[in-house]
PDB file of N, CA and C in Angstrom:
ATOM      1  N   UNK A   1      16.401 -13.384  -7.259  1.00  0.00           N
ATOM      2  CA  UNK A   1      16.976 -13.786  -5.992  1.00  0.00           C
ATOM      3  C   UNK A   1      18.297 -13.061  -5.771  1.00  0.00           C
ATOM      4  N   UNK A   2      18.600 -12.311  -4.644  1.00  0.00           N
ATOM      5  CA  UNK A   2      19.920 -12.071  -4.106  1.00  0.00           C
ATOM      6  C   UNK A   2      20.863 -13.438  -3.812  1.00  0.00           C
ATOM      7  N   UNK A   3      21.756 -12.272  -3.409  1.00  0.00           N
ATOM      8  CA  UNK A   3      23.137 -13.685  -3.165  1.00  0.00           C
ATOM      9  C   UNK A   3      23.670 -12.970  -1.859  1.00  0.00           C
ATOM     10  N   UNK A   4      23.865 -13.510  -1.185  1.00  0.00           N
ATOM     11  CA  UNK A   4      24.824 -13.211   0.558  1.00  0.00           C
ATOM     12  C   UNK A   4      25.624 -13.947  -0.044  1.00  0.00           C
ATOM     13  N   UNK A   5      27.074 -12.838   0.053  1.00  0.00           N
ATOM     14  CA  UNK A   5      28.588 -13.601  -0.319  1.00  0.00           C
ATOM     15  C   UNK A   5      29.361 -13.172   1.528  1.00  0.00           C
ATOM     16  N   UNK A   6      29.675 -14.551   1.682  1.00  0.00           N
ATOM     17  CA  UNK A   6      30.180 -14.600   3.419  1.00  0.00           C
ATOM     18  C   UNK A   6      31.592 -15.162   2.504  1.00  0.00           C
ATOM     19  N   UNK A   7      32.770 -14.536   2.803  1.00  0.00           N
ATOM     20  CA  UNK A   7      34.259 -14.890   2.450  1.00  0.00           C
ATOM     21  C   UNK A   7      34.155 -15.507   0.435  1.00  0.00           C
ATOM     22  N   UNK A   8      34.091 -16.744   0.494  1.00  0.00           N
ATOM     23  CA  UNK A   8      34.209 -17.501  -0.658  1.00  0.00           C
ATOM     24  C   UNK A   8      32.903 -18.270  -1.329  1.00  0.00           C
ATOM     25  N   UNK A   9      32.171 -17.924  -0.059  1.00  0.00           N
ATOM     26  CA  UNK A   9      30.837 -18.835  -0.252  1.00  0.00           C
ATOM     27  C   UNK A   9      29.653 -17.910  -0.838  1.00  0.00           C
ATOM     28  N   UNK A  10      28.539 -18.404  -1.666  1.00  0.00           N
ATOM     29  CA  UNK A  10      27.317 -17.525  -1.817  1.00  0.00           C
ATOM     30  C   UNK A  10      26.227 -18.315  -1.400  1.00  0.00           C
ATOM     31  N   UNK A  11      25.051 -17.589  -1.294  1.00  0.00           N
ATOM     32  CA  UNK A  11      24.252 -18.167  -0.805  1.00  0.00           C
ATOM     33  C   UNK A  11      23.189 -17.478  -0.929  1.00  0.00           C
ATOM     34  N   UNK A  12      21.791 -17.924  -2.197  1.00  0.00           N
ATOM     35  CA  UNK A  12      20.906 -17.521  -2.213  1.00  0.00           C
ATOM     36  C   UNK A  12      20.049 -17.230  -1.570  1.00  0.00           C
ATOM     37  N   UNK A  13      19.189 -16.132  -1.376  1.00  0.00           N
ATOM     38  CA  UNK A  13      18.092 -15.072  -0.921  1.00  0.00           C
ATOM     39  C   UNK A  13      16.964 -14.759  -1.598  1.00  0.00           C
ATOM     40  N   UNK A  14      15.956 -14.368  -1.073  1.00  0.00           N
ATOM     41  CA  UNK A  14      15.059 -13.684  -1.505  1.00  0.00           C
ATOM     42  C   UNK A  14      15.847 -12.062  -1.204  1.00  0.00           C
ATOM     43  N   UNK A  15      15.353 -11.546  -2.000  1.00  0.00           N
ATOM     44  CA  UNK A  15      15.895  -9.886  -2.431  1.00  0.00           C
ATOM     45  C   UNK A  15      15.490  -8.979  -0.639  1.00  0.00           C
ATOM     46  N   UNK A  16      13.987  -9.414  -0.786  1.00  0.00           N
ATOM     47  CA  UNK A  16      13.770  -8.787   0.154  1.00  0.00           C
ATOM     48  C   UNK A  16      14.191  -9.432   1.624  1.00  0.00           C
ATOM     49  N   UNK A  17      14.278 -10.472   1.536  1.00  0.00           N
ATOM     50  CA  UNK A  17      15.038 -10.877   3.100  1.00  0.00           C
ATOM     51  C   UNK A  17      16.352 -10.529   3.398  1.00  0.00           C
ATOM     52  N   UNK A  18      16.941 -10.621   2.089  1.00  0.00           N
ATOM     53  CA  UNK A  18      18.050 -10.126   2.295  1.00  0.00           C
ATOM     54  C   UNK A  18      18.611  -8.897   2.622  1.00  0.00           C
ATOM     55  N   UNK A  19      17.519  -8.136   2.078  1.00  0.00           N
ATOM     56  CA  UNK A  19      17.893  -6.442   2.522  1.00  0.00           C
ATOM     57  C   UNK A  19      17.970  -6.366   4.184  1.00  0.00           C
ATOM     58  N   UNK A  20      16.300  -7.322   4.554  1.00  0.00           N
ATOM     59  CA  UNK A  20      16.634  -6.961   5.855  1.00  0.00           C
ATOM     60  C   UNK A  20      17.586  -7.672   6.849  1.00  0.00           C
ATOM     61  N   UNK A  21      18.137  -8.714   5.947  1.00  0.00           N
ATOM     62  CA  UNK A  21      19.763  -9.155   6.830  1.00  0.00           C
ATOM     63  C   UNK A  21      20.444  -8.285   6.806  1.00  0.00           C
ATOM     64  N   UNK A  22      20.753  -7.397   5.778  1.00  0.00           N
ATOM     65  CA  UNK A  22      21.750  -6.297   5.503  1.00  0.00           C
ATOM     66  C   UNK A  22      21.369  -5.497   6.779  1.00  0.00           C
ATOM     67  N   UNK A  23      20.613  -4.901   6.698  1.00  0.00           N
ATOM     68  CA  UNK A  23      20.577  -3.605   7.918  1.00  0.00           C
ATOM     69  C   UNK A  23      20.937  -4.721   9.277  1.00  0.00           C
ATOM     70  N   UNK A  24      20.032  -5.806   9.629  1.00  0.00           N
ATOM     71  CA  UNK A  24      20.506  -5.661  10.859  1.00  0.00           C
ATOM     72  C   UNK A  24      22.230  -6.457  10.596  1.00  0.00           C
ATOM     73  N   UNK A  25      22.996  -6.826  10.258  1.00  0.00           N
ATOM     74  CA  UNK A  25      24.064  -7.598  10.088  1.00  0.00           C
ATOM     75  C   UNK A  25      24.885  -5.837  10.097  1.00  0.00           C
ATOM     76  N   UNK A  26      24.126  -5.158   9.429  1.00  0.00           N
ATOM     77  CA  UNK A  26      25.220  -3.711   9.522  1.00  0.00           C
ATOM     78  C   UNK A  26      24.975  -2.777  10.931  1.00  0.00           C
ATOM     79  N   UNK A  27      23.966  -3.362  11.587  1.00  0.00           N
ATOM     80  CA  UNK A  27      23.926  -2.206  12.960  1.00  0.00           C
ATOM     81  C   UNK A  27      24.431  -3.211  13.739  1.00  0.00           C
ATOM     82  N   UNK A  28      24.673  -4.434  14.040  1.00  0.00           N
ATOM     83  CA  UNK A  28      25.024  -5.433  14.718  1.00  0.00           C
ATOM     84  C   UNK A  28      26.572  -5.354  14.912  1.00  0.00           C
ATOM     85  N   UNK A  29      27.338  -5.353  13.507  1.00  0.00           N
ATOM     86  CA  UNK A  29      29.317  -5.223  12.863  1.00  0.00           C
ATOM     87  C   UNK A  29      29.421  -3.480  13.343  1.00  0.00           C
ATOM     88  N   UNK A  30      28.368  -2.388  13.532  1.00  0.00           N
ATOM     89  CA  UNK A  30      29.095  -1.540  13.790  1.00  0.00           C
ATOM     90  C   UNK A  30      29.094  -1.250  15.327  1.00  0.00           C
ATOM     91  N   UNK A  31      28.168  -2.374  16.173  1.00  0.00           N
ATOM     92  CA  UNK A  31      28.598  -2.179  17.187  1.00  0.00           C
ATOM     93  C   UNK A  31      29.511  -3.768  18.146  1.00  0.00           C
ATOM     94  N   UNK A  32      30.023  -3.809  16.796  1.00  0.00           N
ATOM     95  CA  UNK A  32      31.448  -5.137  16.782  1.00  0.00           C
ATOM     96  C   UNK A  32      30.731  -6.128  17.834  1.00  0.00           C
ATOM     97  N   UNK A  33      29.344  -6.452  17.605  1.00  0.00           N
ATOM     98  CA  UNK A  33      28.565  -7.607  17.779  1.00  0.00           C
ATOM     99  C   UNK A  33      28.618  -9.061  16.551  1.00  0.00           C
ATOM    100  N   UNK A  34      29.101  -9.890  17.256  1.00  0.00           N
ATOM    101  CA  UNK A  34      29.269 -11.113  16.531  1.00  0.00           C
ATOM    102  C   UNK A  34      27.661 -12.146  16.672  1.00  0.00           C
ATOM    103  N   UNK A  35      27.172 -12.508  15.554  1.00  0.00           N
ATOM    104  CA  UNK A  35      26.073 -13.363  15.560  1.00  0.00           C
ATOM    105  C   UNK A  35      26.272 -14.800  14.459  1.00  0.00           C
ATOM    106  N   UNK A  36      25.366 -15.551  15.424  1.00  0.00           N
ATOM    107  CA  UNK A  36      25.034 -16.998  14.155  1.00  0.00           C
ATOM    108  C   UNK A  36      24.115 -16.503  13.141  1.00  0.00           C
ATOM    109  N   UNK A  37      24.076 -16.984  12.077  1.00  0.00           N
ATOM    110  CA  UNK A  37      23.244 -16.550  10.988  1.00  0.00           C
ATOM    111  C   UNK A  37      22.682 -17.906  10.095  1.00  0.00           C
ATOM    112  N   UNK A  38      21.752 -18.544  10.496  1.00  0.00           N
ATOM    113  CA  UNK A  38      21.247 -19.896  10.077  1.00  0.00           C
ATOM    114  C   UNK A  38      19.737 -19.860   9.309  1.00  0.00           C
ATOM    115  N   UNK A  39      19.721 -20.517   8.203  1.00  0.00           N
ATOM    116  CA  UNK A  39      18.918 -20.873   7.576  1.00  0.00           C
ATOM    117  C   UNK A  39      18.806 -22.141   6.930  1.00  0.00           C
ATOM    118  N   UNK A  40      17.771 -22.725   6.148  1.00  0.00           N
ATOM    119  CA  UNK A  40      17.518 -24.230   5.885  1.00  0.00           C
ATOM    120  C   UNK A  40      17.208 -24.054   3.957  1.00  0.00           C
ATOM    121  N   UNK A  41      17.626 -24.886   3.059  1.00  0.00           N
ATOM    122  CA  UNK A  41      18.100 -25.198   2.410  1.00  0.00           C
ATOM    123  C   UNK A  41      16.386 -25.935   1.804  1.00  0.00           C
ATOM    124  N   UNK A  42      16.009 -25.608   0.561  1.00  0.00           N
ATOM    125  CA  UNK A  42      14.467 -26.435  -0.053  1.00  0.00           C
ATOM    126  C   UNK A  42      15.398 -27.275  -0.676  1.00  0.00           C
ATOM    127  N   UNK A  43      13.999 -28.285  -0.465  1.00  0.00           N
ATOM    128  CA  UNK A  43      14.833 -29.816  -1.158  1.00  0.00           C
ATOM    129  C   UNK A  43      15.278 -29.637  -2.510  1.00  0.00           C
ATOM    130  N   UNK A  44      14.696 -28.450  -3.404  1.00  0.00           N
ATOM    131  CA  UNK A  44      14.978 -28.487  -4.823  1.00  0.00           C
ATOM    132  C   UNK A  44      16.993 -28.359  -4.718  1.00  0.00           C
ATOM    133  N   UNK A  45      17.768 -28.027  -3.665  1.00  0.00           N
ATOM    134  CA  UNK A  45      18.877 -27.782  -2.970  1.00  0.00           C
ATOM    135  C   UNK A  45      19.379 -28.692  -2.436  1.00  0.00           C
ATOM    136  N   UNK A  46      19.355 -29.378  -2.319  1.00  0.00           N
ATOM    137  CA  UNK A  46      19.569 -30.857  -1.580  1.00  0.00           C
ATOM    138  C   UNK A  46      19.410 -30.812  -0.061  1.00  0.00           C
ATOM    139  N   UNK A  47      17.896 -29.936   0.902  1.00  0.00           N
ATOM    140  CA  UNK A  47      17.566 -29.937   1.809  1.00  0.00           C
ATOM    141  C   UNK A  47      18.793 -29.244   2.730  1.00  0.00           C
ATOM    142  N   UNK A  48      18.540 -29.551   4.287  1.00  0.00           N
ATOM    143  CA  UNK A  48      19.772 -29.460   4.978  1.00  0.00           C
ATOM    144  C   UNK A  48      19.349 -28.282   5.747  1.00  0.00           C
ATOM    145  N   UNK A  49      20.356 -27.876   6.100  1.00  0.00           N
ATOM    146  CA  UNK A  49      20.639 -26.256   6.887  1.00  0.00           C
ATOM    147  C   UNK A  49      21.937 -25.500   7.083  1.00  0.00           C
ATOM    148  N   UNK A  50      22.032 -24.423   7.080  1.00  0.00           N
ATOM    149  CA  UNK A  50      23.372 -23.744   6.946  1.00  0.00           C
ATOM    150  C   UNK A  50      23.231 -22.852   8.419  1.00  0.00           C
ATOM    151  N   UNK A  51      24.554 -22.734   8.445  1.00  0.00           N
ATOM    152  CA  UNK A  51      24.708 -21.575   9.715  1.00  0.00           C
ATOM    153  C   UNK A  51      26.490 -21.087   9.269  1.00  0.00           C
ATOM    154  N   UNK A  52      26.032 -20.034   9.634  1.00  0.00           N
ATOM    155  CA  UNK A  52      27.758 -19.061   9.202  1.00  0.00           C
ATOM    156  C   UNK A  52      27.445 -18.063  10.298  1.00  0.00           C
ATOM    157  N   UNK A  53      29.173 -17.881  11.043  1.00  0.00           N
ATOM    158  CA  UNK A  53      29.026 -16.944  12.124  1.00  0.00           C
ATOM    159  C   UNK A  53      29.768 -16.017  11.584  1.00  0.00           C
ATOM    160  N   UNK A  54      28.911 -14.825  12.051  1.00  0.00           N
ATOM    161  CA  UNK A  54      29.098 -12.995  11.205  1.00  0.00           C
ATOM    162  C   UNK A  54      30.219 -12.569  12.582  1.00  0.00           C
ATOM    163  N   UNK A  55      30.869 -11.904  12.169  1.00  0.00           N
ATOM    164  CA  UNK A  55      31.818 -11.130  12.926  1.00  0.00           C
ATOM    165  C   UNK A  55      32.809 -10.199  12.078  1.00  0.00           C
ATOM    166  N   UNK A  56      33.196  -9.300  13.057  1.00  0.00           N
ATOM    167  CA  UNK A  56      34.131  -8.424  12.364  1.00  0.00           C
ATOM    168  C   UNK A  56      35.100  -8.476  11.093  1.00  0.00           C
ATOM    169  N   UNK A  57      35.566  -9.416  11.344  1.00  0.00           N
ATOM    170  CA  UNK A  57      36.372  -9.757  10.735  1.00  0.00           C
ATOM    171  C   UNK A  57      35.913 -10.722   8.853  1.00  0.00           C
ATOM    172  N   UNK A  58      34.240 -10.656   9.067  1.00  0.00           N
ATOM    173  CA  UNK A  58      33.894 -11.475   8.040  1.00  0.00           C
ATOM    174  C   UNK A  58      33.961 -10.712   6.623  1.00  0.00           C
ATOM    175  N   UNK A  59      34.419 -11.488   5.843  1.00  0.00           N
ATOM    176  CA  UNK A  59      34.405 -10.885   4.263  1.00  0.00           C
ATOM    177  C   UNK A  59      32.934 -10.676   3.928  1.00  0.00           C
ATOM    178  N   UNK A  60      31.743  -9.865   4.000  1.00  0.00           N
ATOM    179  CA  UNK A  60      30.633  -9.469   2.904  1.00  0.00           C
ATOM    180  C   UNK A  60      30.326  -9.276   2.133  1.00  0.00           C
ATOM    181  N   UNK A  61      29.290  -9.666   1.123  1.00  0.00           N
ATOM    182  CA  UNK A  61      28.750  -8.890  -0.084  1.00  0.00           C
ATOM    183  C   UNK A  61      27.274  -8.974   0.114  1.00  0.00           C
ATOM    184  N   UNK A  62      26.721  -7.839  -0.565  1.00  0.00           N
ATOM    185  CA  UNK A  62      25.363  -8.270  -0.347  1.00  0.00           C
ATOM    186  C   UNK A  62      24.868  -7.880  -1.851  1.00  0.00           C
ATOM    187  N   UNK A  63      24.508  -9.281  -2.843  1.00  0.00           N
ATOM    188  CA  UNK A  63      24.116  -8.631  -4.273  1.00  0.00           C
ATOM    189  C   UNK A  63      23.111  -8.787  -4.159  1.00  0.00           C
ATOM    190  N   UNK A  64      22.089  -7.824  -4.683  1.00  0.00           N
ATOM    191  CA  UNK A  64      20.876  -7.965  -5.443  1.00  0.00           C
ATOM    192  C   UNK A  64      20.771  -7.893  -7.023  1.00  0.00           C
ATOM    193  N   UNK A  65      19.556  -8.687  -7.359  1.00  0.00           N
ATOM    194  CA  UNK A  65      18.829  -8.666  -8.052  1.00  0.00           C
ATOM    195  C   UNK A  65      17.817  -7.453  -8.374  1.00  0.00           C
ATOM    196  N   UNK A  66      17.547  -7.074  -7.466  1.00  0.00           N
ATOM    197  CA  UNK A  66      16.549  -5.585  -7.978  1.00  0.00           C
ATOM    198  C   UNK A  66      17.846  -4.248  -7.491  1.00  0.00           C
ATOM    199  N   UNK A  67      17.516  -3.486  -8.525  1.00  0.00           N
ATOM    200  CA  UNK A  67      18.091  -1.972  -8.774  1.00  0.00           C
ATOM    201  C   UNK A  67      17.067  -1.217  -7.514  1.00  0.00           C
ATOM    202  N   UNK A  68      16.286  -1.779  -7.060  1.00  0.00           N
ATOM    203  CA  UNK A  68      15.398  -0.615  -5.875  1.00  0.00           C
ATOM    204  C   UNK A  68      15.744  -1.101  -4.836  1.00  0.00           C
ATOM    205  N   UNK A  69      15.616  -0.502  -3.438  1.00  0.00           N
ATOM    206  CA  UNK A  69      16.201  -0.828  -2.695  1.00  0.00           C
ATOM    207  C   UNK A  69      14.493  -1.271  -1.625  1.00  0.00           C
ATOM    208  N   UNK A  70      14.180  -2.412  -1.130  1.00  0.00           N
ATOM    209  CA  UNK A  70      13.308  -2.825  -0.491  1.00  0.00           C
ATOM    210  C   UNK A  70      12.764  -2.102   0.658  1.00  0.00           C
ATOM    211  N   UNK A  71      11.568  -1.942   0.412  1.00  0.00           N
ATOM    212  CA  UNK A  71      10.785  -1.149   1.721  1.00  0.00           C
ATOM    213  C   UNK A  71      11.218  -2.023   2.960  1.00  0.00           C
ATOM    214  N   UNK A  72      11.955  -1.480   3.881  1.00  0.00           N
ATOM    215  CA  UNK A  72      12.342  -2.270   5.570  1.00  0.00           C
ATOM    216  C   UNK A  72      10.693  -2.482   6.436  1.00  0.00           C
ATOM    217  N   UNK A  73      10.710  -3.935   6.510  1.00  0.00           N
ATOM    218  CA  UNK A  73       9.551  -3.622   7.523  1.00  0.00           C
ATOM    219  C   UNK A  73      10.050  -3.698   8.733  1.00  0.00           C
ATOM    220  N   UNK A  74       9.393  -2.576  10.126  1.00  0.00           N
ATOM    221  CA  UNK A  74      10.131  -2.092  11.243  1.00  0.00           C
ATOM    222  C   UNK A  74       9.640  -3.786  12.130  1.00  0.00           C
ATOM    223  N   UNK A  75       8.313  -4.193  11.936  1.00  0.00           N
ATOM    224  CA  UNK A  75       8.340  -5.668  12.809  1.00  0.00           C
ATOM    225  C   UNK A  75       9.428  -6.647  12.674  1.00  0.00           C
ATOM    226  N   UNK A  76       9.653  -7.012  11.362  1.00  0.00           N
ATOM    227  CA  UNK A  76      10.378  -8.032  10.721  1.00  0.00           C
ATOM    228  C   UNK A  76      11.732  -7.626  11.695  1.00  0.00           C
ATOM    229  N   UNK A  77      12.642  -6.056  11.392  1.00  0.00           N
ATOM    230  CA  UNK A  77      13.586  -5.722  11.742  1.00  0.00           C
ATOM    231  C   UNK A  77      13.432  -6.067  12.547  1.00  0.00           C
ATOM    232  N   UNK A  78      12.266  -5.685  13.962  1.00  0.00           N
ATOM    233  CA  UNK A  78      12.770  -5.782  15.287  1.00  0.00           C
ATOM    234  C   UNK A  78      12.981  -7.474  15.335  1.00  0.00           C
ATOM    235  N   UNK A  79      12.167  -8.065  15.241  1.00  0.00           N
ATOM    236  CA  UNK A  79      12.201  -9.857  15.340  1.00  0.00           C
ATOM    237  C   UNK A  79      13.504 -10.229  15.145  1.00  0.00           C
ATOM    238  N   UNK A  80      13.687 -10.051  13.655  1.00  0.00           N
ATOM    239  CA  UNK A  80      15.092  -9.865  13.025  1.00  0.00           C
ATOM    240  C   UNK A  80      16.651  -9.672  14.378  1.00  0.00           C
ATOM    241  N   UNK A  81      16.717  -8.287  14.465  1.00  0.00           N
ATOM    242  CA  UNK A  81      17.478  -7.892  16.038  1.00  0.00           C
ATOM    243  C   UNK A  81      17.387  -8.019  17.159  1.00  0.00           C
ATOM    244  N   UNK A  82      16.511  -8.986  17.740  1.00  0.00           N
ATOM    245  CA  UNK A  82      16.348  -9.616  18.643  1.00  0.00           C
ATOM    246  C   UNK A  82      16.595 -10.933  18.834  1.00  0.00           C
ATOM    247  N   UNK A  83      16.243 -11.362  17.831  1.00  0.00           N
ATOM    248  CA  UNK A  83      16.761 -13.186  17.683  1.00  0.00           C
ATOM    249  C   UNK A  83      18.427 -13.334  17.641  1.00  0.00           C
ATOM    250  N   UNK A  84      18.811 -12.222  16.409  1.00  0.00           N
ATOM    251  CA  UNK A  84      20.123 -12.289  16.724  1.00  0.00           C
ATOM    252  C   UNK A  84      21.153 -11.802  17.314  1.00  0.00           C
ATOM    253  N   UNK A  85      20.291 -11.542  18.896  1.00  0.00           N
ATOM    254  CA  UNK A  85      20.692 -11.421  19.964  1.00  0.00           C
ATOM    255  C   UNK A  85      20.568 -12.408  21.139  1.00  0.00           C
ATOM    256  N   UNK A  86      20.251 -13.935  20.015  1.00  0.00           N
ATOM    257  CA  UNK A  86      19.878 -14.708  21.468  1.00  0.00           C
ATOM    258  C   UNK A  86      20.867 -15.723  21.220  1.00  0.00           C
ATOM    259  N   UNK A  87      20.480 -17.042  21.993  1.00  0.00           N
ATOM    260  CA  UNK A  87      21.662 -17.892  22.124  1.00  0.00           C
ATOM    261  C   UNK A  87      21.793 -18.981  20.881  1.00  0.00           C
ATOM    262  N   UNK A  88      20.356 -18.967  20.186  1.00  0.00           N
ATOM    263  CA  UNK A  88      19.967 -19.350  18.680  1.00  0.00           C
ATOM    264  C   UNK A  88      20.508 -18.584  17.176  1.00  0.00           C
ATOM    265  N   UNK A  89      20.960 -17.824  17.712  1.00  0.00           N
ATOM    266  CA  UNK A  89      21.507 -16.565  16.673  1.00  0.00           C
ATOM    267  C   UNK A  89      19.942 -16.506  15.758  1.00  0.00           C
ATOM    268  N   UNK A  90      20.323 -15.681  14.650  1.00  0.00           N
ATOM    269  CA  UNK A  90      19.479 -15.432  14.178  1.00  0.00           C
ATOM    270  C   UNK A  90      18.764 -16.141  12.451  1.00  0.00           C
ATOM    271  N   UNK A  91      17.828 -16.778  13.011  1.00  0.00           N
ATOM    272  CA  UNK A  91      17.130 -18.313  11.715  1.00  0.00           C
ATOM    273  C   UNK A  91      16.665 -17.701  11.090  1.00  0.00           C
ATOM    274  N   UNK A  92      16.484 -17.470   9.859  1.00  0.00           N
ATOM    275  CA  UNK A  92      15.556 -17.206   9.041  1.00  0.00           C
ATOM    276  C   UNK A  92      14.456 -18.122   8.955  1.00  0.00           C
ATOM    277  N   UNK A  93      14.757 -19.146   8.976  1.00  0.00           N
ATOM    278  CA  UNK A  93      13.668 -19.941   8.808  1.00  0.00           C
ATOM    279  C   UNK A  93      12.267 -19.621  10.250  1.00  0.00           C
ATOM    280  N   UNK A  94      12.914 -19.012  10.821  1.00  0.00           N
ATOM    281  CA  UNK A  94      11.875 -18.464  12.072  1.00  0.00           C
ATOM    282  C   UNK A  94      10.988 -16.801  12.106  1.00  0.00           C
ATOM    283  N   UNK A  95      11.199 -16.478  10.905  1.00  0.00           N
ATOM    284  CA  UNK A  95      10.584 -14.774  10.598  1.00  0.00           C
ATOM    285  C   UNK A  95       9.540 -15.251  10.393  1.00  0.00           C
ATOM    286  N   UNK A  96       8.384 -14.580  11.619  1.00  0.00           N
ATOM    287  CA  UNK A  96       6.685 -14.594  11.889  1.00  0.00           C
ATOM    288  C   UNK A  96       6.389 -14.084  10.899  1.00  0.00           C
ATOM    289  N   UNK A  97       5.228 -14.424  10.929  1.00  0.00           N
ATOM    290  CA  UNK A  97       4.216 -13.815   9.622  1.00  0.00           C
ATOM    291  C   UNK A  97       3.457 -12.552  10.160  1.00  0.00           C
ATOM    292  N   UNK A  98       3.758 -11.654   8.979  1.00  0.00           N
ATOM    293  CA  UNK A  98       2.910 -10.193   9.408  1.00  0.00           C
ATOM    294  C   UNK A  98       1.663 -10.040  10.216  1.00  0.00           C
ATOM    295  N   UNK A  99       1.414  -9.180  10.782  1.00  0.00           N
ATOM    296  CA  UNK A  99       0.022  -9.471  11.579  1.00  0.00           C
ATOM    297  C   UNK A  99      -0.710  -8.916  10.747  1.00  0.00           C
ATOM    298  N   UNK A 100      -0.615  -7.191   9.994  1.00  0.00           N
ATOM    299  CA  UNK A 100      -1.438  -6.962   9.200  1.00  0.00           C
ATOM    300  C   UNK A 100      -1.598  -7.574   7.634  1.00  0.00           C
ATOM    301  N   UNK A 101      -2.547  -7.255   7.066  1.00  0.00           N
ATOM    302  CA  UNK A 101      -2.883  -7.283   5.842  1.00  0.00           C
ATOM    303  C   UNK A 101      -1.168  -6.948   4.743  1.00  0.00           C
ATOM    304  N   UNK A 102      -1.401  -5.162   5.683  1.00  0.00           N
ATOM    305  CA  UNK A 102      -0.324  -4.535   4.645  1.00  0.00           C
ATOM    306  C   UNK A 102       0.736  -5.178   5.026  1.00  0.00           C
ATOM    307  N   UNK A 103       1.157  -5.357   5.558  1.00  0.00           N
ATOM    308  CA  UNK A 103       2.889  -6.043   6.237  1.00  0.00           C
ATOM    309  C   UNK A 103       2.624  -7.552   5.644  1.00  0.00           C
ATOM    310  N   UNK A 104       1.445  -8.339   4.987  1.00  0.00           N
ATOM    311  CA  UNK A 104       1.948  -9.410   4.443  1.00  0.00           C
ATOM    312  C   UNK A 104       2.492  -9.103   3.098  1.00  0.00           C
ATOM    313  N   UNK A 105       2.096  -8.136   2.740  1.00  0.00           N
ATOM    314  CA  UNK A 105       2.451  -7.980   0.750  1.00  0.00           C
ATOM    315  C   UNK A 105       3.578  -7.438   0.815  1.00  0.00           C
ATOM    316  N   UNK A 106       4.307  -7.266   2.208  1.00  0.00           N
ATOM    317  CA  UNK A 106       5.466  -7.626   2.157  1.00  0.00           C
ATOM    318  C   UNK A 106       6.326  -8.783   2.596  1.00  0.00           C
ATOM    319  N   UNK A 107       6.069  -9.853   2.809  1.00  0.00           N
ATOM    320  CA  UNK A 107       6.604 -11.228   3.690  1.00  0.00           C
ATOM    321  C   UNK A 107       7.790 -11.602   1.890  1.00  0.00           C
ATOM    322  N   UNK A 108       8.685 -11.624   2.369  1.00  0.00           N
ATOM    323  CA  UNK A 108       9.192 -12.349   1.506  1.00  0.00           C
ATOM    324  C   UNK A 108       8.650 -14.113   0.837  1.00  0.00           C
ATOM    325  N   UNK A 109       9.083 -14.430  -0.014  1.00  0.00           N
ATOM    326  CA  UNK A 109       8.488 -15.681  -0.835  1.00  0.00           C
ATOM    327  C   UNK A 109       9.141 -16.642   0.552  1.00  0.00           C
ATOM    328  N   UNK A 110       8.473 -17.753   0.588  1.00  0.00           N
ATOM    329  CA  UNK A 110       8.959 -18.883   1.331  1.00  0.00           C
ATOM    330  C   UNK A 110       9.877 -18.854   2.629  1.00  0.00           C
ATOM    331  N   UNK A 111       9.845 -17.386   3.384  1.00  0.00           N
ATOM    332  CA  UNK A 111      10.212 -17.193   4.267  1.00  0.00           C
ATOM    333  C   UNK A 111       8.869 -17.054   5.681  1.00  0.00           C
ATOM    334  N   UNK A 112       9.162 -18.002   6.303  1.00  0.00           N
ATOM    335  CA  UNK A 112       8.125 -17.754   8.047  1.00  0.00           C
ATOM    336  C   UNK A 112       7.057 -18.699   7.686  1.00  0.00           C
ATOM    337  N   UNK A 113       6.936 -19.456   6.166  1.00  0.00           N
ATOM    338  CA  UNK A 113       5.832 -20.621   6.187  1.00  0.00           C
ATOM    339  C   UNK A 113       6.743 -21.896   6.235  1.00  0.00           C
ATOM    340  N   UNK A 114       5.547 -22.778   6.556  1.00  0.00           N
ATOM    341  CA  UNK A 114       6.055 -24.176   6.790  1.00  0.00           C
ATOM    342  C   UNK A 114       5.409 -24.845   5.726  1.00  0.00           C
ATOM    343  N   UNK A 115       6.105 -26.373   5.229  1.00  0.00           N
ATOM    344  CA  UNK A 115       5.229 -27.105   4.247  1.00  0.00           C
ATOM    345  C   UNK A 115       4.487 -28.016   5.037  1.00  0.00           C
TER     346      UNK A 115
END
């Protein structure tokens, strides 16, 4: 699992979701676009939901766990940069499920299903 470090706080990831927060959170800050960034919390966590707003001014880190750097899928991205362009900012807990075959063996773990 990655870690998103926002100022003081961390906050676990899947490796691969996280990469693709990275790109769009980095084409978003270089065009000094501010977004919500919300996701929900498994009960093994004590449930809940988080939201942290990204802006210029925010402290980043983005660690991984894997030494390779994750194949970007271009659907995910676009979904991805579009949501967090709306008035919802952008949920993770809302990334669709691949349409193809190949684009599921990439879906990150427990991201875009419901229990």
């Amino acid at each position: 699992m990655a870690t998103l470090i926002v100022g003081t706080d961390e906050f676990t990831l899947d490796d691969r979701l996280l990469e693709h927060v990275r790109f769009v959170t980095t084409q978003k800050l270089r065009r000094s676009e501010s977004f919500l960034l919300t996701w929900s919390y498994p009960a093994d966590q004590g449930s809940g939901r988080r939201s942290v707003w990204i802006h210029e001014g925010s402290t980043l880190h983005f660690r991984f766990t894997k030494q390779r750097i994750a194949h970007l899928n271009a659907e995910w991205l676009q979904h991805l940069l579009e949501a967090s362009n709306s008035i919802r900012g952008l949920n993770l807990d809302d990334v669709p499920e691949p349409r193809s075959a190949a684009a599921a063996a990439e879906q990150p773990e427990g991201v875009g299903r419901r229990s």
